[in-house]
N, C-alpha and C. Protein backbone atom coordinates (compact mmCIF):
# COMPACT_ATOMS: atom_id res chain seq x y z
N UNK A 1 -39.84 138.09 97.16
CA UNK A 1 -39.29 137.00 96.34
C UNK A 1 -37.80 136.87 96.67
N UNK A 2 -37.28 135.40 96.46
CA UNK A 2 -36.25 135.33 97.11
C UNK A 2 -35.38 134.75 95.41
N UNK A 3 -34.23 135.62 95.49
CA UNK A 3 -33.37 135.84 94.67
C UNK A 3 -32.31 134.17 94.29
N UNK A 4 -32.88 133.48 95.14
CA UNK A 4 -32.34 131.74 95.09
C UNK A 4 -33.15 131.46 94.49
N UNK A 5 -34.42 131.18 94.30
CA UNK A 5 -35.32 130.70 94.00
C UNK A 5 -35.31 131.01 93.02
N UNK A 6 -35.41 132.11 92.07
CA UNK A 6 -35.08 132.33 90.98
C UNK A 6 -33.66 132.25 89.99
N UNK A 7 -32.46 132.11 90.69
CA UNK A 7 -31.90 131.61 89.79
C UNK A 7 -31.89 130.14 90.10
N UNK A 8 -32.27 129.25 90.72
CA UNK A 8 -32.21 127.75 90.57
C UNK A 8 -33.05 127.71 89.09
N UNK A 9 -33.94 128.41 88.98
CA UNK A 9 -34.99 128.26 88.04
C UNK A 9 -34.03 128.98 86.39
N UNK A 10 -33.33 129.56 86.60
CA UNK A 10 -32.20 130.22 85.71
C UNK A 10 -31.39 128.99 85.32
N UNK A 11 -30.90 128.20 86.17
CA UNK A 11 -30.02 127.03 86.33
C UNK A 11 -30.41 126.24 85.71
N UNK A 12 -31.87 125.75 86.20
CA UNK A 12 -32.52 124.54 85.57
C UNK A 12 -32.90 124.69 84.12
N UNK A 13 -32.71 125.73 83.35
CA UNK A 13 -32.94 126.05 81.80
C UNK A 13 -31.40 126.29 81.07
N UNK A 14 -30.96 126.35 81.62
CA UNK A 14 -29.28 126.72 80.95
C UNK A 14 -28.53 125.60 80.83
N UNK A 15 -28.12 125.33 79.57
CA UNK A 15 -27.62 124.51 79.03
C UNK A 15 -26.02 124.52 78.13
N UNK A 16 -25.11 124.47 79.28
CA UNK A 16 -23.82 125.21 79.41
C UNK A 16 -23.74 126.15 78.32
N UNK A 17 -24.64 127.33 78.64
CA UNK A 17 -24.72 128.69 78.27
C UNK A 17 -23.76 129.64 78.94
N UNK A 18 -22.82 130.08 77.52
CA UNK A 18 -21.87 130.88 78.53
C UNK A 18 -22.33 132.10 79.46
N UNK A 19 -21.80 132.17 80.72
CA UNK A 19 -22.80 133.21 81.55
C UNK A 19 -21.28 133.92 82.64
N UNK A 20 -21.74 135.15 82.85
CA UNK A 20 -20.81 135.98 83.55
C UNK A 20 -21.97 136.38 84.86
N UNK A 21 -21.21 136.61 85.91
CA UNK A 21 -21.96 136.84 87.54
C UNK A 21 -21.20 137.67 87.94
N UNK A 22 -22.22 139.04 88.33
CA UNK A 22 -21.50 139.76 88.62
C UNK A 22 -21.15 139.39 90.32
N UNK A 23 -20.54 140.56 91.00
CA UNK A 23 -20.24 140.14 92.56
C UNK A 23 -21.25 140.46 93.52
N UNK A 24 -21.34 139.28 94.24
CA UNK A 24 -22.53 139.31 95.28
C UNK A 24 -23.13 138.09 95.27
N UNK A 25 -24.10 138.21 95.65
CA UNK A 25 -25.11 136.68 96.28
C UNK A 25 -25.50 135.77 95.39
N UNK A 26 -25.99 135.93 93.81
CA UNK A 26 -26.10 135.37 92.61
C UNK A 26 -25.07 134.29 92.68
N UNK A 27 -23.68 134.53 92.87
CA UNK A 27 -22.46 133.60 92.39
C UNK A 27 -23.02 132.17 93.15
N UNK A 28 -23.47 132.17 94.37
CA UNK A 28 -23.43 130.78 95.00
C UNK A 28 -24.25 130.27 94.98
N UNK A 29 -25.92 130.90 94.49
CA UNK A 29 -26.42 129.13 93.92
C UNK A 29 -25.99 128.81 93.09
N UNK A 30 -25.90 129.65 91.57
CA UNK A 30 -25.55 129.26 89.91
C UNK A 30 -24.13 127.96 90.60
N UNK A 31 -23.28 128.34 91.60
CA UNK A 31 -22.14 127.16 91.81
C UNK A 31 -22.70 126.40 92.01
N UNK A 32 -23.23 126.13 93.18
CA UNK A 32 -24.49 125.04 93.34
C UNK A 32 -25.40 124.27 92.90
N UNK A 33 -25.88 125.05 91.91
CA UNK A 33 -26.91 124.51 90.80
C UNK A 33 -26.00 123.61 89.77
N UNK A 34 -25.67 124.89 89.39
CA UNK A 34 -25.36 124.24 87.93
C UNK A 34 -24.01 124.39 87.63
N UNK A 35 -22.62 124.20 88.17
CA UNK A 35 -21.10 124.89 87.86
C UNK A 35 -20.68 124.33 86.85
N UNK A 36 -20.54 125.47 85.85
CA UNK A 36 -20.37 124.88 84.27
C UNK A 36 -18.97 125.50 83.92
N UNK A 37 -18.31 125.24 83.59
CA UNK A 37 -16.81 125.41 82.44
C UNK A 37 -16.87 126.96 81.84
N UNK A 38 -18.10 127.12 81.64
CA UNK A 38 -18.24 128.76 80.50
C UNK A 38 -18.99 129.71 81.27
N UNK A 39 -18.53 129.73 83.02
CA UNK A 39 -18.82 130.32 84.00
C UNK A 39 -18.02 131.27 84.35
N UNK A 40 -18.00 132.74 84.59
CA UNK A 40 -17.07 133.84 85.03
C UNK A 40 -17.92 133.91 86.17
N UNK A 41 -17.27 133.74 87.78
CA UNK A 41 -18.23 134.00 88.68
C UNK A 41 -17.62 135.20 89.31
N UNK A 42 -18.22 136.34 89.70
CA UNK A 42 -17.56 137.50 90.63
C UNK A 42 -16.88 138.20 89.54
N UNK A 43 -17.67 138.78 88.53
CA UNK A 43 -16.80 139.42 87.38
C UNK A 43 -16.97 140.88 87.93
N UNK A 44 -16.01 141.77 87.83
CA UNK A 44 -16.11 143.38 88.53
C UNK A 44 -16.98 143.98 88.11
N UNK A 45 -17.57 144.78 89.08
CA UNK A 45 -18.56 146.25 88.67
C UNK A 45 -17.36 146.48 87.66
N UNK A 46 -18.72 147.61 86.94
CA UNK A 46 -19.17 147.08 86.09
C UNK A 46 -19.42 146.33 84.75
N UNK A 47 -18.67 145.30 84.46
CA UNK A 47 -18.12 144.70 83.48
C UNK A 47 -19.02 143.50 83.03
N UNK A 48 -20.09 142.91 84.27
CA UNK A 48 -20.46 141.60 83.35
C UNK A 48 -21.36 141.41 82.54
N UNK A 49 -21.80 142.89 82.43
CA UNK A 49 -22.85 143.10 81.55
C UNK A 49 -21.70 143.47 79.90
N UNK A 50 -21.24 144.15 79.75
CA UNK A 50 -20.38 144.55 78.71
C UNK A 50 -20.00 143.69 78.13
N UNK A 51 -19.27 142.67 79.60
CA UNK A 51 -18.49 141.05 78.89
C UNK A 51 -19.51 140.62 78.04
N UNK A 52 -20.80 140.23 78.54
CA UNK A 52 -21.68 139.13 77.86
C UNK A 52 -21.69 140.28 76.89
N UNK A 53 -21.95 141.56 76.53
CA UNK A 53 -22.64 141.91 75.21
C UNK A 53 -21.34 141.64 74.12
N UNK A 54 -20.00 141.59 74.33
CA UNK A 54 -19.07 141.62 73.58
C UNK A 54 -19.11 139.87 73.80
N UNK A 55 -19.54 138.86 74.28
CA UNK A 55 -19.57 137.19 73.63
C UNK A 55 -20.55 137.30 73.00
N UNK A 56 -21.72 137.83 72.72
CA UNK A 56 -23.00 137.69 72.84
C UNK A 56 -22.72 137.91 71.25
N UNK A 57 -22.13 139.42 70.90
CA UNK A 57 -21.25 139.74 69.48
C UNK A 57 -20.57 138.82 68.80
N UNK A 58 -19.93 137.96 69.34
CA UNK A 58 -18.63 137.58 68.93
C UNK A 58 -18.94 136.19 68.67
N UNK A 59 -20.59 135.69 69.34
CA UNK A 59 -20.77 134.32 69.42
C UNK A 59 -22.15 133.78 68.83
N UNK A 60 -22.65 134.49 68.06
CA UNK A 60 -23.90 134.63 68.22
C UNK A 60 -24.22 133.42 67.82
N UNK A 61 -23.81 132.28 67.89
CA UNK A 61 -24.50 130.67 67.89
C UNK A 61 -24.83 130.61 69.17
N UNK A 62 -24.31 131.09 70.20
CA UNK A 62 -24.48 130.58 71.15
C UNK A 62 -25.66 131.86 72.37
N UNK A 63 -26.63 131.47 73.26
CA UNK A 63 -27.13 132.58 74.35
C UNK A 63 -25.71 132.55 75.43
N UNK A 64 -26.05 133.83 75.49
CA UNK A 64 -24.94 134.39 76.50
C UNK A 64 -25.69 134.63 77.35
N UNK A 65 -25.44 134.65 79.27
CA UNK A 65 -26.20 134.92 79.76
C UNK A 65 -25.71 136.01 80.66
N UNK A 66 -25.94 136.97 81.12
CA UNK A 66 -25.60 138.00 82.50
C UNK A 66 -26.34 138.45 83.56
N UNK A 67 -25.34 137.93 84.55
CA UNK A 67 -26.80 138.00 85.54
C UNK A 67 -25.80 139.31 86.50
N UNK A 68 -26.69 140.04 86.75
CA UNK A 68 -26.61 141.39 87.47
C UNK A 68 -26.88 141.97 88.47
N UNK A 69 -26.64 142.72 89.56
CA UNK A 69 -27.43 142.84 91.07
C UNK A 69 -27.45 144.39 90.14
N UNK A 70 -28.37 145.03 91.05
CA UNK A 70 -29.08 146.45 90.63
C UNK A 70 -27.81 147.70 90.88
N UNK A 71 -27.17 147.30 92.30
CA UNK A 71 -25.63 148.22 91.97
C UNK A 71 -25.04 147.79 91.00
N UNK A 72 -24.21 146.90 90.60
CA UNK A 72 -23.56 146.93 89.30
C UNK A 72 -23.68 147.29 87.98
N UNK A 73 -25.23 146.48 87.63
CA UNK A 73 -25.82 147.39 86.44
C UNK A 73 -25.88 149.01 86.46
N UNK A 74 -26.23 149.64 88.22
CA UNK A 74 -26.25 150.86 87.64
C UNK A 74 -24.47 151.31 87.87
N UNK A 75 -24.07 150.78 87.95
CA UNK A 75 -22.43 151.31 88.08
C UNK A 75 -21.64 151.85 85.95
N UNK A 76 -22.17 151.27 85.51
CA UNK A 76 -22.51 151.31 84.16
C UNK A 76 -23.84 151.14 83.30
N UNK A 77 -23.96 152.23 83.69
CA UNK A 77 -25.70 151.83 82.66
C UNK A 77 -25.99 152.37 81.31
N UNK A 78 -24.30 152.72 80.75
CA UNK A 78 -24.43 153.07 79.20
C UNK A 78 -24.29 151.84 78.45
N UNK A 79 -24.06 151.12 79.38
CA UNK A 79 -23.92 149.33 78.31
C UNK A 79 -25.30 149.31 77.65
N UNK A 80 -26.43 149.84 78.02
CA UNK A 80 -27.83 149.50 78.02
C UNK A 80 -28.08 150.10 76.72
N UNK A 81 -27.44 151.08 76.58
CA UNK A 81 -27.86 151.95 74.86
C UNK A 81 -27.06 151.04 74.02
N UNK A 82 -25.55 150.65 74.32
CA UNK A 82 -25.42 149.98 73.07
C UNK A 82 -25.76 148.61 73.01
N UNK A 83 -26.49 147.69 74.00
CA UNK A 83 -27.27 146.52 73.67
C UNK A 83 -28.54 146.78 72.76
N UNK A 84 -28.86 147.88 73.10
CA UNK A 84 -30.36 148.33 72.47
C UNK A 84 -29.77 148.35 70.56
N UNK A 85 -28.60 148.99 70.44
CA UNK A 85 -27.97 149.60 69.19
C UNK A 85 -27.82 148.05 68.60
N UNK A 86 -26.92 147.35 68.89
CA UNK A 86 -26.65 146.07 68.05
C UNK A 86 -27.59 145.02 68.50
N UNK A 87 -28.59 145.15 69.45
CA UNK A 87 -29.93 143.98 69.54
C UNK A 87 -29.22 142.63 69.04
N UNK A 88 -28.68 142.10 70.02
CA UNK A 88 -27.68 140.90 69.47
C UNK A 88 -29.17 140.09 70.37
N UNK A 89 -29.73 139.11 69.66
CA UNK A 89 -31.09 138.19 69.75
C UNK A 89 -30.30 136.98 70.98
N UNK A 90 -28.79 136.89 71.09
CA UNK A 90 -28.83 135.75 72.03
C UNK A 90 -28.35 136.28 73.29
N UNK A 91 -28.74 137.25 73.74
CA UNK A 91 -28.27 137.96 75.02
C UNK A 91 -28.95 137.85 75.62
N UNK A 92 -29.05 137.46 77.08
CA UNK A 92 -30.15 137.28 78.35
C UNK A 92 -29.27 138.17 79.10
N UNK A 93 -29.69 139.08 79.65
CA UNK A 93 -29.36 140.19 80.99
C UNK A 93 -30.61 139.67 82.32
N UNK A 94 -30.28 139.30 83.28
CA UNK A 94 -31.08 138.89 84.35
C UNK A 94 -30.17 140.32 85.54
N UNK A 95 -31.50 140.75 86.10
CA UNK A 95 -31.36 141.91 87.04
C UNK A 95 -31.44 141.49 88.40
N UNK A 96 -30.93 141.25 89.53
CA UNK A 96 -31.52 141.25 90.85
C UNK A 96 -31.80 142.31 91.45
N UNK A 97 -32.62 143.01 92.01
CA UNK A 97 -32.76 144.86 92.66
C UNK A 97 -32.89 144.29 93.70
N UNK A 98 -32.40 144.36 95.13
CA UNK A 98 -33.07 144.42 96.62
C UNK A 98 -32.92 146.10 96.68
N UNK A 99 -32.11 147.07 96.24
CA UNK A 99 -32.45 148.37 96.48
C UNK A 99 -31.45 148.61 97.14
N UNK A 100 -30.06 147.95 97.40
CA UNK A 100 -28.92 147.97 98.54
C UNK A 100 -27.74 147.19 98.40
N UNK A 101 -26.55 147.61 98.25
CA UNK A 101 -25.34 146.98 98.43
C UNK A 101 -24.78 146.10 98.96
N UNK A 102 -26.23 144.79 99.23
CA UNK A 102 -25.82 143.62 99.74
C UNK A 102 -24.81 143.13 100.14
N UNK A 103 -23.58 142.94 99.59
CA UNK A 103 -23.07 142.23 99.17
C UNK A 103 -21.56 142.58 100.59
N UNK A 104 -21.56 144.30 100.55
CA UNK A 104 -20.68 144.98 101.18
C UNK A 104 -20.99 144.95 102.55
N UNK A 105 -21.79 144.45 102.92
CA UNK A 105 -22.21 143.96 104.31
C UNK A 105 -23.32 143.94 105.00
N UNK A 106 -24.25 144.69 105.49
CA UNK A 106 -25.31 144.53 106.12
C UNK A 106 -26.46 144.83 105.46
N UNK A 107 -26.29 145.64 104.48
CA UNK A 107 -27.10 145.89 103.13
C UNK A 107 -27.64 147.63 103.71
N UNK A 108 -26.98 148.07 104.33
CA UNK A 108 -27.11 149.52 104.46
C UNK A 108 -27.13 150.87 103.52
N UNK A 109 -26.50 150.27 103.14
CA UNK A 109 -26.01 150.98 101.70
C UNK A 109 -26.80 150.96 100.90
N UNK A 110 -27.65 151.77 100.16
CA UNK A 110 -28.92 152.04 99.36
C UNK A 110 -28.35 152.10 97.85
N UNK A 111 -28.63 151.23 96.75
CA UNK A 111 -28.71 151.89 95.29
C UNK A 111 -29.84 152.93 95.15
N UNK A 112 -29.38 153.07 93.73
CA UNK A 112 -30.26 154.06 93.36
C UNK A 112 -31.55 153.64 92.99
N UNK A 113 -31.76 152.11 93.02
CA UNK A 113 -33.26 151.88 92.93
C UNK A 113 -34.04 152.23 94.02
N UNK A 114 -33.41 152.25 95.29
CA UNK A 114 -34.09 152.59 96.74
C UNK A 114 -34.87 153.81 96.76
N UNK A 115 -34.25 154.72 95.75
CA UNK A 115 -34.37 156.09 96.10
C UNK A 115 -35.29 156.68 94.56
N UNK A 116 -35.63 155.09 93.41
CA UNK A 116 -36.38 155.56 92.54
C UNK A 116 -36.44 155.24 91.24
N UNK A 117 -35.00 155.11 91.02
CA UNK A 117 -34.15 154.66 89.91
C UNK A 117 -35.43 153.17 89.04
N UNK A 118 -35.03 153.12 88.28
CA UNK A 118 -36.48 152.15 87.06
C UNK A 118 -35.21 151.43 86.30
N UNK A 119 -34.98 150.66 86.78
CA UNK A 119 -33.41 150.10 85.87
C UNK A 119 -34.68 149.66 84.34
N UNK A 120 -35.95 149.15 84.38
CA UNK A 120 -36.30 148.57 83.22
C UNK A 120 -36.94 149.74 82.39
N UNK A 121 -37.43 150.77 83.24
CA UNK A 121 -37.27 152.28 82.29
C UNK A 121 -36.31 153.05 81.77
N UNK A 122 -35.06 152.84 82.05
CA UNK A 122 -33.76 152.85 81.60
C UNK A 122 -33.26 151.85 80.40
N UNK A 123 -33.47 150.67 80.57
CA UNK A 123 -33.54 150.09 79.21
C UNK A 123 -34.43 150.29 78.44
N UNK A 124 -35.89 150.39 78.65
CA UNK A 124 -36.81 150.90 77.48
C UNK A 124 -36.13 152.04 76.71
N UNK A 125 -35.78 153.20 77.57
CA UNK A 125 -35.65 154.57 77.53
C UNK A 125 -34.00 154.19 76.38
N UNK A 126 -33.40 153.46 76.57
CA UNK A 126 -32.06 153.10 75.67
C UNK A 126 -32.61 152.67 74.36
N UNK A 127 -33.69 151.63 74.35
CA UNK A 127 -33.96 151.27 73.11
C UNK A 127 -34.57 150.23 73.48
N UNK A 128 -34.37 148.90 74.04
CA UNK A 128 -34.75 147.69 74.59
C UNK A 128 -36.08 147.14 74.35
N UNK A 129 -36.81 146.40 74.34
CA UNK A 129 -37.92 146.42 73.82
C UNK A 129 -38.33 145.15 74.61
N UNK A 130 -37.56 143.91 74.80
CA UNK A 130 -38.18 142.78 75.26
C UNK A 130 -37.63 142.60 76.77
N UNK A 131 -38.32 143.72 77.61
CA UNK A 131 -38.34 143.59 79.30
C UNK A 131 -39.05 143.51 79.72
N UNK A 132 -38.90 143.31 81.27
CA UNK A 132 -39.85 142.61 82.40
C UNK A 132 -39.12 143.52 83.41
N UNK A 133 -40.27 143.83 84.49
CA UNK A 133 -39.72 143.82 85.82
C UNK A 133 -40.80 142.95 86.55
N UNK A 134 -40.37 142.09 87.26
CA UNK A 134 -41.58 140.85 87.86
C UNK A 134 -40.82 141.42 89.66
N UNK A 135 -42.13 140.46 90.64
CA UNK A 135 -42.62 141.43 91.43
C UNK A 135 -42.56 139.75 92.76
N UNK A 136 -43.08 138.70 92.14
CA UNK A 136 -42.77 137.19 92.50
C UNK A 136 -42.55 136.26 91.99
N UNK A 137 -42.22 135.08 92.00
CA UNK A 137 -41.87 133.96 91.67
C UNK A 137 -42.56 133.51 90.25
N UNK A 138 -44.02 133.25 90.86
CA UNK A 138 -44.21 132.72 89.10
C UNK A 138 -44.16 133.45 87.92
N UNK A 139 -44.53 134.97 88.15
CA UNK A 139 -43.99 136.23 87.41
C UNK A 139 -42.44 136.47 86.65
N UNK A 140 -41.52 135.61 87.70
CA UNK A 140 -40.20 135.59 87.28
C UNK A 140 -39.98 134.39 86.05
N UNK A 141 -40.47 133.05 86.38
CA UNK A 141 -40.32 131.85 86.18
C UNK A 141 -40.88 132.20 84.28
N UNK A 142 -41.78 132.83 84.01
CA UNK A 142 -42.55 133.14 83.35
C UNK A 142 -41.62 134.17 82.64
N UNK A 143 -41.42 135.13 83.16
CA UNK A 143 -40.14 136.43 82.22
C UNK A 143 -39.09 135.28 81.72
N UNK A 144 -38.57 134.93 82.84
CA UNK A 144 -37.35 133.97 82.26
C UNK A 144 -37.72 132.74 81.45
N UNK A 145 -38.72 132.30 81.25
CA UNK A 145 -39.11 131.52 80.58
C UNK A 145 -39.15 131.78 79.25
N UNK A 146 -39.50 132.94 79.00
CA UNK A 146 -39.98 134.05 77.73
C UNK A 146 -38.47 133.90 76.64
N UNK A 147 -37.49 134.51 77.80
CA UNK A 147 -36.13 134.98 77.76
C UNK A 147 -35.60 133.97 77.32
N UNK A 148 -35.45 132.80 77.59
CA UNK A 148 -35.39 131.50 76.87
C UNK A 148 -35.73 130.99 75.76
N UNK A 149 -37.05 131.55 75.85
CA UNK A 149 -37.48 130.82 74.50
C UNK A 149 -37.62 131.70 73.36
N UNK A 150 -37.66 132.89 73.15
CA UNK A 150 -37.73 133.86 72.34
C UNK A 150 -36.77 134.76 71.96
N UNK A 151 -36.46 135.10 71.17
CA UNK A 151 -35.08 136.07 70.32
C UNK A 151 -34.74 137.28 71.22
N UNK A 152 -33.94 137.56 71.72
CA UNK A 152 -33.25 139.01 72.43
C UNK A 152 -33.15 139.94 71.93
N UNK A 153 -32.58 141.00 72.22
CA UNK A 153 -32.09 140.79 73.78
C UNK A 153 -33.01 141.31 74.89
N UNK A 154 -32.85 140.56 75.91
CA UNK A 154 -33.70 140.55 76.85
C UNK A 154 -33.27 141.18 77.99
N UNK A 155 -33.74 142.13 78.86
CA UNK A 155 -33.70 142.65 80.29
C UNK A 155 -34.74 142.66 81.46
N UNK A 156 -34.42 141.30 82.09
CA UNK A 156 -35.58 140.97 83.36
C UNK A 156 -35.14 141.68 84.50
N UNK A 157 -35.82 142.44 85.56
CA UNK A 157 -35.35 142.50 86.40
C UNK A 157 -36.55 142.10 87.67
N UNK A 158 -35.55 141.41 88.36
CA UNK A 158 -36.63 140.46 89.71
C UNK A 158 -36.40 141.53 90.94
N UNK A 159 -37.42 142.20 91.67
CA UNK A 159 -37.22 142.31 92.85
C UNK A 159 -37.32 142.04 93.74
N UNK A 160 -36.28 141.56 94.23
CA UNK A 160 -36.21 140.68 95.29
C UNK A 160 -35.64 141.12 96.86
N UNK A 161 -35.95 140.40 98.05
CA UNK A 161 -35.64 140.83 99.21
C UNK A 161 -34.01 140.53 99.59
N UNK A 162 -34.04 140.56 100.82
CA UNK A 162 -32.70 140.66 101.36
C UNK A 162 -32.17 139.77 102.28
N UNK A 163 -33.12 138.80 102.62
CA UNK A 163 -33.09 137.86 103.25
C UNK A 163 -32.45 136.27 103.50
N UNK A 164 -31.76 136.47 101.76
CA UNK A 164 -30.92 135.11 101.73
C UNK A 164 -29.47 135.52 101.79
N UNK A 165 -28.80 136.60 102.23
CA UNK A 165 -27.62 136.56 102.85
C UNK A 165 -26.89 135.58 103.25
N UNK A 166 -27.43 135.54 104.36
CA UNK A 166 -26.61 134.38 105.35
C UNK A 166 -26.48 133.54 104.99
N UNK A 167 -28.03 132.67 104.69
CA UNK A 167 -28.00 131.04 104.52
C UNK A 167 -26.98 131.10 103.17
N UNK A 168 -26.77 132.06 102.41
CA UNK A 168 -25.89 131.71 100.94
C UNK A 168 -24.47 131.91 101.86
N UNK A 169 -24.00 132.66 102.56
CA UNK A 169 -22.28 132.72 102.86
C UNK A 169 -22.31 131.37 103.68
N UNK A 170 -23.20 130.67 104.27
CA UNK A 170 -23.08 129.80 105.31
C UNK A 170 -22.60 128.45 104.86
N UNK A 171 -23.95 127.94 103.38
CA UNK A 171 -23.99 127.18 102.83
C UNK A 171 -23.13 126.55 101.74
N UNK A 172 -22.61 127.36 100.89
CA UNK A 172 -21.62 127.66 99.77
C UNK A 172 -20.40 128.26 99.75
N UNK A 173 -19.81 127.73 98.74
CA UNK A 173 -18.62 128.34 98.65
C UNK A 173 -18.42 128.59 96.86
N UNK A 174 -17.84 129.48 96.63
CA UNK A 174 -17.25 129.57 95.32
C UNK A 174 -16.21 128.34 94.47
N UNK A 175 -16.46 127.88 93.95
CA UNK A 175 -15.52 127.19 93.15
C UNK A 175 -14.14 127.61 93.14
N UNK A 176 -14.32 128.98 92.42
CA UNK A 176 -12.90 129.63 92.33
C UNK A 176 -13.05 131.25 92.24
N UNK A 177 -12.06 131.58 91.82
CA UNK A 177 -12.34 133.40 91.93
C UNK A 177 -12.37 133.74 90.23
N UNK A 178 -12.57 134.81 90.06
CA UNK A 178 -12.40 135.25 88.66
C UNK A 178 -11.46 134.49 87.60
N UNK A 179 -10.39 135.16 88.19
CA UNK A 179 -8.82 134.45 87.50
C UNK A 179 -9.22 133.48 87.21
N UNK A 180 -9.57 132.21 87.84
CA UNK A 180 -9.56 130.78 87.99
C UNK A 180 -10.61 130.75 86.54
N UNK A 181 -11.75 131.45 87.22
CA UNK A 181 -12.86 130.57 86.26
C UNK A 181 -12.69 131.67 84.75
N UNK A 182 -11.90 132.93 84.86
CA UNK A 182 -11.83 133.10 83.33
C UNK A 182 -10.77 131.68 82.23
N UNK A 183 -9.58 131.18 83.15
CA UNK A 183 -8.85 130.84 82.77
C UNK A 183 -9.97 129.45 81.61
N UNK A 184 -10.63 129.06 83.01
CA UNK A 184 -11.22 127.51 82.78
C UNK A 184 -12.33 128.15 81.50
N UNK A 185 -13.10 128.78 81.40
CA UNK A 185 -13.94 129.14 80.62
C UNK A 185 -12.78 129.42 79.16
N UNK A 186 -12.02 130.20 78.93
CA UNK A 186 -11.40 130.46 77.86
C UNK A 186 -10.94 129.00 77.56
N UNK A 187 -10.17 127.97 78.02
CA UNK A 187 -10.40 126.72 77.63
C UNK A 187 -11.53 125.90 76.72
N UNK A 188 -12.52 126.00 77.50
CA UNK A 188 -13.99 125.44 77.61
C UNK A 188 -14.21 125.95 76.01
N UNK A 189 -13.90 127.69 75.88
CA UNK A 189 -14.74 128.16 74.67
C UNK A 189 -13.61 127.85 73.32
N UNK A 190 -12.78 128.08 73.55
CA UNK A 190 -11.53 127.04 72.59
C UNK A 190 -11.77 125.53 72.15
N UNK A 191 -12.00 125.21 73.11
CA UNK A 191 -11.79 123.63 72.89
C UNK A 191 -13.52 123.45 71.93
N UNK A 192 -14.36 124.48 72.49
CA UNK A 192 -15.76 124.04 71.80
C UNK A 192 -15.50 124.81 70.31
N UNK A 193 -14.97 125.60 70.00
CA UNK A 193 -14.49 126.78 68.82
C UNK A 193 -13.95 125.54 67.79
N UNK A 194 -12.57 124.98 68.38
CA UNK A 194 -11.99 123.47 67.57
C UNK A 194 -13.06 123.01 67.34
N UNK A 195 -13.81 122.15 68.24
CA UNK A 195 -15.01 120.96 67.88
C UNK A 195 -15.80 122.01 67.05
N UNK A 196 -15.98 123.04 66.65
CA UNK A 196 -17.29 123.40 65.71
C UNK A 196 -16.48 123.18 64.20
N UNK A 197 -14.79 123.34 64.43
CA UNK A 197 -14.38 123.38 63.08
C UNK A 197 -14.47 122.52 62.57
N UNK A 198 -14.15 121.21 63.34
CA UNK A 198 -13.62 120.06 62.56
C UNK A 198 -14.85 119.27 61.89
């Protein structure tokens, strides 16, 4: 399963839902698809899972979304006990696993899923209750579908291959870098914060 394909399908349900991306291949369809205002793209290991659980807290009118490659999540994987602890219902965590450090270059570099690691037995094992690990496409379309429509918090994780590298550095480009799009998003969530008061 190819890791585009599934977030276009992420894209096509999100409805300028604030969402954080961590770094790697994820950032350039979501630009592509869908580039929304309440977008953090390339947020650091391991932080974009934490970020969304602290909007997710802080916002709960709104789904927060975090989308994750399998190194980053495991670069911090105590975020996972305290999502389980405060079960905030509008949190979506989306997982990508290829099993390898994509991102750092040729994908040589093995996570710890390569070698065994259960990122969705790790959230059970925290507390978690409404996960998936899907295996292809309509399997995914279907978790994330769930994840959408039903109360959180949720942890999907897609495994997916390694194969859309290229065509993503070839095709795309980033909007902006972190800095840029925290700046524009803290705007975005201000200016919508006013409009709820008035």
């Amino acid at each position: 399963m190819n890791r585009t394909d599934v977030l276009r399908h992420i894209a096509s349900l999100r409805k300028g839902d604030p969402t954080i991306v961590s770094p790697g291949l994820a950032n350039y369809p979501i630009a592509e698809a869908k580039d929304e205002p309440l977008t953090i793209y390339n947020m650091d290991m391991p932080y974009t899972t934490p970020m969304a659980l602290g909007m997710a807290l802080g916002w709960p009118g709104r789904r927060v979304i975090s989308i994750e490659g399998d190194g980053s999540l495991l670069a911090g994987p105590g975020v996972l006990s305290t999502v389980a602890r405060y079960q905030p219902k509008n949190l979506l965590i989306f997982v990508f696993d290829n099993g390898a450090y994509l991102t750092t270059g040729s994908g040589k570099a093995p996570t710890a899923t390569a070698f065994g690691t259960d990122i969705e037995k790790l959230a059970r094992g925290a507390g978690l209750k409404n996960t998936r690990t899907v295996h292809d496409l309509e399997a995914a379309k279907r978790a994330v579908n769930a994840a959408f429509a039903e109360p959180g918090p949720w942890l999907v994780v897609a495994k997916v291959d390694k194969h859309d590298r290229p065509v993503e550095r070839e095709a795309h480009s980033l909007p902006m870098y972190v800095y840029e799009a925290g700046l524009i998003f803290r705007r975005a969530a201000l200016r919508e914060r006013s409009a709820q008061r008035d």
